[in-house]
C-alpha atoms as a PDB file:
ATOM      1  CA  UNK A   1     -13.001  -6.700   8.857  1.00  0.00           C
ATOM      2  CA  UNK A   2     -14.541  -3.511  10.493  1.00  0.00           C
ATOM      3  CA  UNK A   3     -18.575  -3.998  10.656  1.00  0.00           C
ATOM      4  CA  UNK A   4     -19.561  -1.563  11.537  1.00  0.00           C
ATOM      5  CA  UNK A   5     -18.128   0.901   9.008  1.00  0.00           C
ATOM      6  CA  UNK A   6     -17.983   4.319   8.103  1.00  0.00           C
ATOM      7  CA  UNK A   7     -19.852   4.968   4.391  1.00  0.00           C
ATOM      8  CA  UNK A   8     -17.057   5.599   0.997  1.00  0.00           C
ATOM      9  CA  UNK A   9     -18.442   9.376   1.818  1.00  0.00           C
ATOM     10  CA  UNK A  10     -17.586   9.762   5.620  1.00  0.00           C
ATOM     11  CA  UNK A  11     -14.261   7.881   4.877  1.00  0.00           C
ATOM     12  CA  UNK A  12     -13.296  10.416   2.076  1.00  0.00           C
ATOM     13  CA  UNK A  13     -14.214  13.296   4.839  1.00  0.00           C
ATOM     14  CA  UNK A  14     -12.228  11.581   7.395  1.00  0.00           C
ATOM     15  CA  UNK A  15      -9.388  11.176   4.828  1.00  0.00           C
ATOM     16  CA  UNK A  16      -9.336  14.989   3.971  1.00  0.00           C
ATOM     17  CA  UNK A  17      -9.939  16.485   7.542  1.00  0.00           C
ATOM     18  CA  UNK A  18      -8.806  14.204  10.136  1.00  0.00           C
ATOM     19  CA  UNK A  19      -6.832  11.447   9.823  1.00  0.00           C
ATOM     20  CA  UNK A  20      -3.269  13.030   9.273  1.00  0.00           C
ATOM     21  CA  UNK A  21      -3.843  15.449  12.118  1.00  0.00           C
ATOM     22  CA  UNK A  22      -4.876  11.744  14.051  1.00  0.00           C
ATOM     23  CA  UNK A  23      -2.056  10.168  13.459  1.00  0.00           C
ATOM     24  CA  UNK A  24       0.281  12.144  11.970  1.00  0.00           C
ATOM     25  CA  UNK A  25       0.075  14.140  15.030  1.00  0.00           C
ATOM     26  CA  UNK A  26      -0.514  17.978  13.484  1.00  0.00           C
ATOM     27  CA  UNK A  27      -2.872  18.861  15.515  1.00  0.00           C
ATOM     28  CA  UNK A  28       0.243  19.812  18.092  1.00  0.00           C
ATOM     29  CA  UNK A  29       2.372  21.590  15.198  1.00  0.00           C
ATOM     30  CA  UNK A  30       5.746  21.100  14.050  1.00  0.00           C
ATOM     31  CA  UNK A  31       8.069  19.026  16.967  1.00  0.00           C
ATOM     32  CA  UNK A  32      11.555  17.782  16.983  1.00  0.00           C
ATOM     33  CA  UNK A  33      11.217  14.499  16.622  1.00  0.00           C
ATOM     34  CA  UNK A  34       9.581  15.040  12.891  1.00  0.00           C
ATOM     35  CA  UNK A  35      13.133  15.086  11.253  1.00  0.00           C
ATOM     36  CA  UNK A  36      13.763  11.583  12.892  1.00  0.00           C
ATOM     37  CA  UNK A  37      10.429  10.288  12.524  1.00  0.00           C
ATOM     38  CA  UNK A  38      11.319  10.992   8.528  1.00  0.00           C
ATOM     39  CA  UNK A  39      15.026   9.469   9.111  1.00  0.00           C
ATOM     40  CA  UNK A  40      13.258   6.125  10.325  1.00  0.00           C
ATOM     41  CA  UNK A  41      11.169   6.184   7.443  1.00  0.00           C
ATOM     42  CA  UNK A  42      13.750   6.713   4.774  1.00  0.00           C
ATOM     43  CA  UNK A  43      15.715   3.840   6.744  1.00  0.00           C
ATOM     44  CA  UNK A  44      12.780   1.521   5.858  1.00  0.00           C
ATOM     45  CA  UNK A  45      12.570   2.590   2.341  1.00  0.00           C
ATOM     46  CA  UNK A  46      16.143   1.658   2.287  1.00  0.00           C
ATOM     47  CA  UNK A  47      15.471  -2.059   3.799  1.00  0.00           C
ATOM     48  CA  UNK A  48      12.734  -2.317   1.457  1.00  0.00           C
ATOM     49  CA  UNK A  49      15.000  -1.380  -1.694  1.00  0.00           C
ATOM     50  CA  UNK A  50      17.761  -4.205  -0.442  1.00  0.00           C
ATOM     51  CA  UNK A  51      14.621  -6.596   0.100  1.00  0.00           C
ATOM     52  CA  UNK A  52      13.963  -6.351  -3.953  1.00  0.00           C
ATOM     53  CA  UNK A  53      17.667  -7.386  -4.430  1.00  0.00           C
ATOM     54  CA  UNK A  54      16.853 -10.535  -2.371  1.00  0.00           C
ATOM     55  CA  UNK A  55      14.964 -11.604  -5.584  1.00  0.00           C
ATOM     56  CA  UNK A  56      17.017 -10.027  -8.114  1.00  0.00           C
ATOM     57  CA  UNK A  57      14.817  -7.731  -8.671  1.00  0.00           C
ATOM     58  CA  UNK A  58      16.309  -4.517 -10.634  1.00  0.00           C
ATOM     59  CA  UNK A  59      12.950  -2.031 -11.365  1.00  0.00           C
ATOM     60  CA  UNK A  60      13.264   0.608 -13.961  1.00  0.00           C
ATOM     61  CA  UNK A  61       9.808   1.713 -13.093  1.00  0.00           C
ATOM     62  CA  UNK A  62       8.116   2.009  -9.479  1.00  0.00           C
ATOM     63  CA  UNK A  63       4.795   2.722  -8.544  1.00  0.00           C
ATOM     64  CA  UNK A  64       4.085   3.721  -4.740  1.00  0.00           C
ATOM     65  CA  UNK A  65       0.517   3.650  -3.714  1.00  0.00           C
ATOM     66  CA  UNK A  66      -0.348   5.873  -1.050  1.00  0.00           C
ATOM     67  CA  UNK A  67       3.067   7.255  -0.944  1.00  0.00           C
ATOM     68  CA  UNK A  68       2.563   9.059   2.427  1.00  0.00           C
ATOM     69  CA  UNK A  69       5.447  11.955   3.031  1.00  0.00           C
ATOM     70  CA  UNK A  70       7.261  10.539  -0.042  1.00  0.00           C
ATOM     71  CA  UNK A  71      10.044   8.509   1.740  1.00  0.00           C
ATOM     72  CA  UNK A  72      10.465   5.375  -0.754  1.00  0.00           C
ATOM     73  CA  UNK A  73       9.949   7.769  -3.678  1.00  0.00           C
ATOM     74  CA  UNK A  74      12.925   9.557  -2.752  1.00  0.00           C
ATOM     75  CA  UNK A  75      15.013   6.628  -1.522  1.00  0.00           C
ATOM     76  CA  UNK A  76      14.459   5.148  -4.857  1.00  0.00           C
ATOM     77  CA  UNK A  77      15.145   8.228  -6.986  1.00  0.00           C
ATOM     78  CA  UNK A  78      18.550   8.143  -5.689  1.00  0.00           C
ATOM     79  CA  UNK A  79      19.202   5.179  -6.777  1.00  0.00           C
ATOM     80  CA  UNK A  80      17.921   6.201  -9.942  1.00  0.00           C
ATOM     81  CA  UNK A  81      14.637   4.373 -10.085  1.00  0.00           C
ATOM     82  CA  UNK A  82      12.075   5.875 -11.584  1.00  0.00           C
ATOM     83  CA  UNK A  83       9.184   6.261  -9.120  1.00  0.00           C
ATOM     84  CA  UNK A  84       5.760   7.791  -9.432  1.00  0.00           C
ATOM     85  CA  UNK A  85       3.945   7.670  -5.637  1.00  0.00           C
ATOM     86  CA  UNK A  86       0.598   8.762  -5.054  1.00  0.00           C
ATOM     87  CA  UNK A  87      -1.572   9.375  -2.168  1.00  0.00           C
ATOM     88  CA  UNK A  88      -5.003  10.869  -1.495  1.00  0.00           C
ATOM     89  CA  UNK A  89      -3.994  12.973   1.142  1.00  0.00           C
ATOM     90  CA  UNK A  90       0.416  12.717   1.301  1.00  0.00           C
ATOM     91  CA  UNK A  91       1.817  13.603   4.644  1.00  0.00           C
ATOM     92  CA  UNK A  92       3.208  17.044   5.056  1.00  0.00           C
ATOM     93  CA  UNK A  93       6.977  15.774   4.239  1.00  0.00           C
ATOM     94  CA  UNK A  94       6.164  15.719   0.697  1.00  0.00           C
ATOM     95  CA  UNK A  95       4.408  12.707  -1.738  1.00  0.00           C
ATOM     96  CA  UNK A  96       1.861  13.478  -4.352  1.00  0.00           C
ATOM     97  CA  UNK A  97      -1.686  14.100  -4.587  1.00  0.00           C
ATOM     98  CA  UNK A  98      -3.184  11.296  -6.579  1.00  0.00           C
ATOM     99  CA  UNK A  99      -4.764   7.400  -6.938  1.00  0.00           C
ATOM    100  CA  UNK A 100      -4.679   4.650  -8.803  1.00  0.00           C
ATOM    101  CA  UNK A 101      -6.923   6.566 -11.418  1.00  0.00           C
ATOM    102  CA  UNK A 102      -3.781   8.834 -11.580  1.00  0.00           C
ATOM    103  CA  UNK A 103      -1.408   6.090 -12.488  1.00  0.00           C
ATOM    104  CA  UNK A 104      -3.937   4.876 -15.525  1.00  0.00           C
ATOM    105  CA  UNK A 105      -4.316   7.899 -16.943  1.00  0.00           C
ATOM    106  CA  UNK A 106      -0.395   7.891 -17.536  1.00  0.00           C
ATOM    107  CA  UNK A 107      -0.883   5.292 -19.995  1.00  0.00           C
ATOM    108  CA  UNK A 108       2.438   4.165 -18.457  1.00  0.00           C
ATOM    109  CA  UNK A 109       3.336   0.225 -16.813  1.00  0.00           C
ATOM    110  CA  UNK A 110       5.350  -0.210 -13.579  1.00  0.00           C
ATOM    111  CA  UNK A 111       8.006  -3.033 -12.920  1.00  0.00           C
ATOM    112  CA  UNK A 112       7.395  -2.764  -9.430  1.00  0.00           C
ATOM    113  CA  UNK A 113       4.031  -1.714  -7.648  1.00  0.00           C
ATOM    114  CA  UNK A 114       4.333  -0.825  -3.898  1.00  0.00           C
ATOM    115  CA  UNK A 115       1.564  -1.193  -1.138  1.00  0.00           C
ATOM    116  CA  UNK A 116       2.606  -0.636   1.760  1.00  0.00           C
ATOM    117  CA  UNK A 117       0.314   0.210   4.852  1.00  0.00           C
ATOM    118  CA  UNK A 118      -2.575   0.875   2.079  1.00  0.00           C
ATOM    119  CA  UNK A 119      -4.351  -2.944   1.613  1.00  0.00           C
ATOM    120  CA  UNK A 120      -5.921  -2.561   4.535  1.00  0.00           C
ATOM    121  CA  UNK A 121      -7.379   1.175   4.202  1.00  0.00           C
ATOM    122  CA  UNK A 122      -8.933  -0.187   1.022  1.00  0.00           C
ATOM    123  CA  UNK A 123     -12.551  -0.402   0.943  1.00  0.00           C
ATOM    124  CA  UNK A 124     -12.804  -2.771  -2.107  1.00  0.00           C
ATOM    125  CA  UNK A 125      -9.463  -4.189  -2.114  1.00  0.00           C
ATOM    126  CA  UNK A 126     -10.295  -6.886  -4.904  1.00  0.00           C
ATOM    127  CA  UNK A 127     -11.233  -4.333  -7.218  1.00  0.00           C
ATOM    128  CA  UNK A 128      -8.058  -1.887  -6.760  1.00  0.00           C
ATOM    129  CA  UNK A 129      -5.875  -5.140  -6.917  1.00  0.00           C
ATOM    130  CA  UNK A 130      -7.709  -6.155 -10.207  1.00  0.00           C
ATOM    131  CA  UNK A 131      -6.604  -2.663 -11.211  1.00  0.00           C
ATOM    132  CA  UNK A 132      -3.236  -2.485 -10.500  1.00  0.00           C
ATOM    133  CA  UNK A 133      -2.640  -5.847 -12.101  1.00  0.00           C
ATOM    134  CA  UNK A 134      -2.964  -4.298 -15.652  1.00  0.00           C
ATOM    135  CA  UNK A 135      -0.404  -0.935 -14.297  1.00  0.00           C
ATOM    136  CA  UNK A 136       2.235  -3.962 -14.350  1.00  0.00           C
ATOM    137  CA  UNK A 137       4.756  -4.663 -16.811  1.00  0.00           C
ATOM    138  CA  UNK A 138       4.645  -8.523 -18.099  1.00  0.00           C
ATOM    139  CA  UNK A 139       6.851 -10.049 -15.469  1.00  0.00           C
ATOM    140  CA  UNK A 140       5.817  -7.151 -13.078  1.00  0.00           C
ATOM    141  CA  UNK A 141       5.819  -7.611  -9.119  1.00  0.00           C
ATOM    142  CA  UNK A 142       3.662  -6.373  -6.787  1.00  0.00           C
ATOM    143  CA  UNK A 143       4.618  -5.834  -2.562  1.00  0.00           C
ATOM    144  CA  UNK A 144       2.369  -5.594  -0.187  1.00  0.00           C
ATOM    145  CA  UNK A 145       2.656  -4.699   3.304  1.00  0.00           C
ATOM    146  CA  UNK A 146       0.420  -4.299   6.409  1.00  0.00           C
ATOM    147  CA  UNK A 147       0.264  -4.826   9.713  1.00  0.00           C
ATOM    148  CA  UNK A 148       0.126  -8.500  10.515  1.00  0.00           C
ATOM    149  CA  UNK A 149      -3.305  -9.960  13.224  1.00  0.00           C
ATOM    150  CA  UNK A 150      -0.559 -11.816  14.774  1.00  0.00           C
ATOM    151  CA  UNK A 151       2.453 -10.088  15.097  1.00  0.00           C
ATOM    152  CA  UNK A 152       1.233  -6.402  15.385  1.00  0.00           C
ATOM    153  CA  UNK A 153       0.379  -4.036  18.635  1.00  0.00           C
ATOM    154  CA  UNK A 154      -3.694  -4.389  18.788  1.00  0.00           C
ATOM    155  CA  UNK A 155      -3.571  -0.218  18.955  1.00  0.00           C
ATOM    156  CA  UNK A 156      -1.818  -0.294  15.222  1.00  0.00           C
ATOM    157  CA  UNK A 157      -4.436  -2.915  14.231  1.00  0.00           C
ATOM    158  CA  UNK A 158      -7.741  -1.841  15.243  1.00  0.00           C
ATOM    159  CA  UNK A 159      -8.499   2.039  14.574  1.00  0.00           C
ATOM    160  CA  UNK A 160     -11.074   3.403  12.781  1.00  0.00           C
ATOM    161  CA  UNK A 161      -8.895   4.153   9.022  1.00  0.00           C
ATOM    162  CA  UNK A 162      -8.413   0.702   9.118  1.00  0.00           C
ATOM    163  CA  UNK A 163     -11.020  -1.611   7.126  1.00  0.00           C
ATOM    164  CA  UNK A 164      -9.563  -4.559   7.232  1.00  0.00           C
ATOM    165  CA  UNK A 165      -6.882  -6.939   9.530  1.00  0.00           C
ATOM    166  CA  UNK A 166      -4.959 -10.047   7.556  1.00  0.00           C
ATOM    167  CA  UNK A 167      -2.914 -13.015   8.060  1.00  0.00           C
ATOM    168  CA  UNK A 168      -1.161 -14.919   5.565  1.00  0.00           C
ATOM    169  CA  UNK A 169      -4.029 -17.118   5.072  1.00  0.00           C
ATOM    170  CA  UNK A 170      -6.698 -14.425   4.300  1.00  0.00           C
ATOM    171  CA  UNK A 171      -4.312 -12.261   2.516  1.00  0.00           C
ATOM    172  CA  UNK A 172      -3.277 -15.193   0.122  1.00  0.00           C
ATOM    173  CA  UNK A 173      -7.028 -15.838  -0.699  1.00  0.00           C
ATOM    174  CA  UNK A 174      -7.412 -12.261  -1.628  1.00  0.00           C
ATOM    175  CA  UNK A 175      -4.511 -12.099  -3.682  1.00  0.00           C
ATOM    176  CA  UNK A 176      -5.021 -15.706  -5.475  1.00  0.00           C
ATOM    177  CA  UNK A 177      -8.489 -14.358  -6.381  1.00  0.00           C
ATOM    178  CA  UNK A 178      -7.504 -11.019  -7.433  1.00  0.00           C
ATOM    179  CA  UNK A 179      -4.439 -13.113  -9.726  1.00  0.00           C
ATOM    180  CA  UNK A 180      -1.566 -13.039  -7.955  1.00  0.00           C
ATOM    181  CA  UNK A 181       0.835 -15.842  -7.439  1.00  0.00           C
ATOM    182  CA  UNK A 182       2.818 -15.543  -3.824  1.00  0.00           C
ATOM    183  CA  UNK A 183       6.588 -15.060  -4.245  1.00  0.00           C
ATOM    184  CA  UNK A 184       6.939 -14.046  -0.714  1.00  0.00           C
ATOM    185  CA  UNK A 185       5.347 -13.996   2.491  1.00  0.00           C
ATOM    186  CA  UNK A 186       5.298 -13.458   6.075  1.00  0.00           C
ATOM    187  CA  UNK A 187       3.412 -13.082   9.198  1.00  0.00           C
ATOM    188  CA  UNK A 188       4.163  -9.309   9.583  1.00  0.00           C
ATOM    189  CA  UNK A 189       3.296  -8.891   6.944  1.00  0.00           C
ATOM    190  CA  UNK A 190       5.615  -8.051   4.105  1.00  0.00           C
ATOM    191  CA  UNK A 191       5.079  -9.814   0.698  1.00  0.00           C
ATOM    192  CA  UNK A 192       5.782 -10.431  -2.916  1.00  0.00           C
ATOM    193  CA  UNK A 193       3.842 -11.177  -5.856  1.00  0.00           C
ATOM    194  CA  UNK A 194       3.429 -11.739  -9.374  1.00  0.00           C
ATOM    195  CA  UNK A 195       0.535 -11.606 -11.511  1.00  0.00           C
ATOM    196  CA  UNK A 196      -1.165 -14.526 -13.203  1.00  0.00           C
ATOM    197  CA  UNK A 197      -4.293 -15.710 -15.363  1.00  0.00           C
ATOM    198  CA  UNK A 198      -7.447 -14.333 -13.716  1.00  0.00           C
ATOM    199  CA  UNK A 199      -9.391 -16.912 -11.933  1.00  0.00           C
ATOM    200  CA  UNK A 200     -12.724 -17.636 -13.875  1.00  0.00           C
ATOM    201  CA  UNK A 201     -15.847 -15.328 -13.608  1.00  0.00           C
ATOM    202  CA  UNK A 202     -17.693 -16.132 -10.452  1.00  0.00           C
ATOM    203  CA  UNK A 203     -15.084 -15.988  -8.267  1.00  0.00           C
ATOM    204  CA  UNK A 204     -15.891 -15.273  -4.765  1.00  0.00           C
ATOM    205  CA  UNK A 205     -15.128 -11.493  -3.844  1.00  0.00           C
ATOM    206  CA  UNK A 206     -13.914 -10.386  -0.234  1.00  0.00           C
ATOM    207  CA  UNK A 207     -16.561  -7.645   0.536  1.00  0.00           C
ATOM    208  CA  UNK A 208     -18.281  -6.965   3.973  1.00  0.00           C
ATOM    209  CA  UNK A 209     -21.806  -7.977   4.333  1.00  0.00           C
ATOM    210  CA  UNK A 210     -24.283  -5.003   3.892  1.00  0.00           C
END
């Protein structure tokens, strides 16, 4: 984990008036390698749409959280899935403004939740997880993605918007706590879960040290 850390308030600042022109790259305008950049994107919205299929998996109703420029929302609508994808601060390509709070207040349930390049942003990950456990439909999966310790550049790993670096190992222990069962899992990381009984009150929480 990052210790030091920014506080929730300088991370919400950083959120709204620096990290897309960081890494996004707006600082230096519109270029032409945007429109690919997007085309890659969509591509991997695509793989990620086929990887469902792997486990027969057939959503009606998709949630994307932190939906970025929108890419997997759109794939998804074409293939007429319903998708909702939120984001604090969604890339310039398109995605809407919104969070998990968002999602509740729809009073709606998702087949499908999608985290992907998000867990590790998180600044209380158990808690959001907890959250997004009652946003699924009984039977409901949830896939999570980020960059893997071992398999991933160290520049992609260790930034400043990132509060958190996983394996399998400590991503599993989050996710049993949080009451998820592992359908899928690998060192990259991309992964599947379902939801199960909570574990019992007490359970250790994954939170830095003050």
């Amino acid at each position: 984990r990052a210790n030091p850390r920014m506080t929730p308030d300088a991370y919400r600042q950083f959120y709204h008036t620096e990290y897309r022109p960081i890494y996004d790259g707006w600082q230096f305008g519109p270029h032409a390698s945007d429109a690919a950049i997007f085309g890659v994107k969509a591509l991997e919205a695509e793989d990620f749409r086929q990887f469902l299929g792997f486990f027969d998996c057939e959503p009606q109703t998709v949630f994307d959280v932190g939906s970025g420029g929108g890419e997997l929302v759109a794939v998804l609508r074409a293939a007429c899935i319903d998708c909702i994808g939120v984001d604090l601060h969604p890339g310039q390509a398109g995605g809407a403004k919104g969070s998990i709070a968002d999602l509740e207040a729809t009073g709606r349930q998702a087949d499908v939740i999608v985290l992907q390049q998000v867990i590790e942003h998180l600044l209380d990950p158990m808690s959001d997880l907890v959250r997004l456990r009652s946003l699924l439909n009984p039977g409901g999966l949830l896939f999570v993605g980020t960059p893997g310790l071992y398999t991933s550049r160290l520049p992609i790993l260790f930034q400043n918007a990132h509060v958190w670096q996983f394996t399998t190992d400590t991503l599993s222990y989050l996710m049993l706590t949080a009451g998820y069962e592992e359908l899928y899992l690998d060192e990259r990381i991309w992964s599947l879960w379902r939801a199960h009984d909570m574990p019992t009150p007490g359970s250790t929480r994954l939170v830095p040290a003050p």
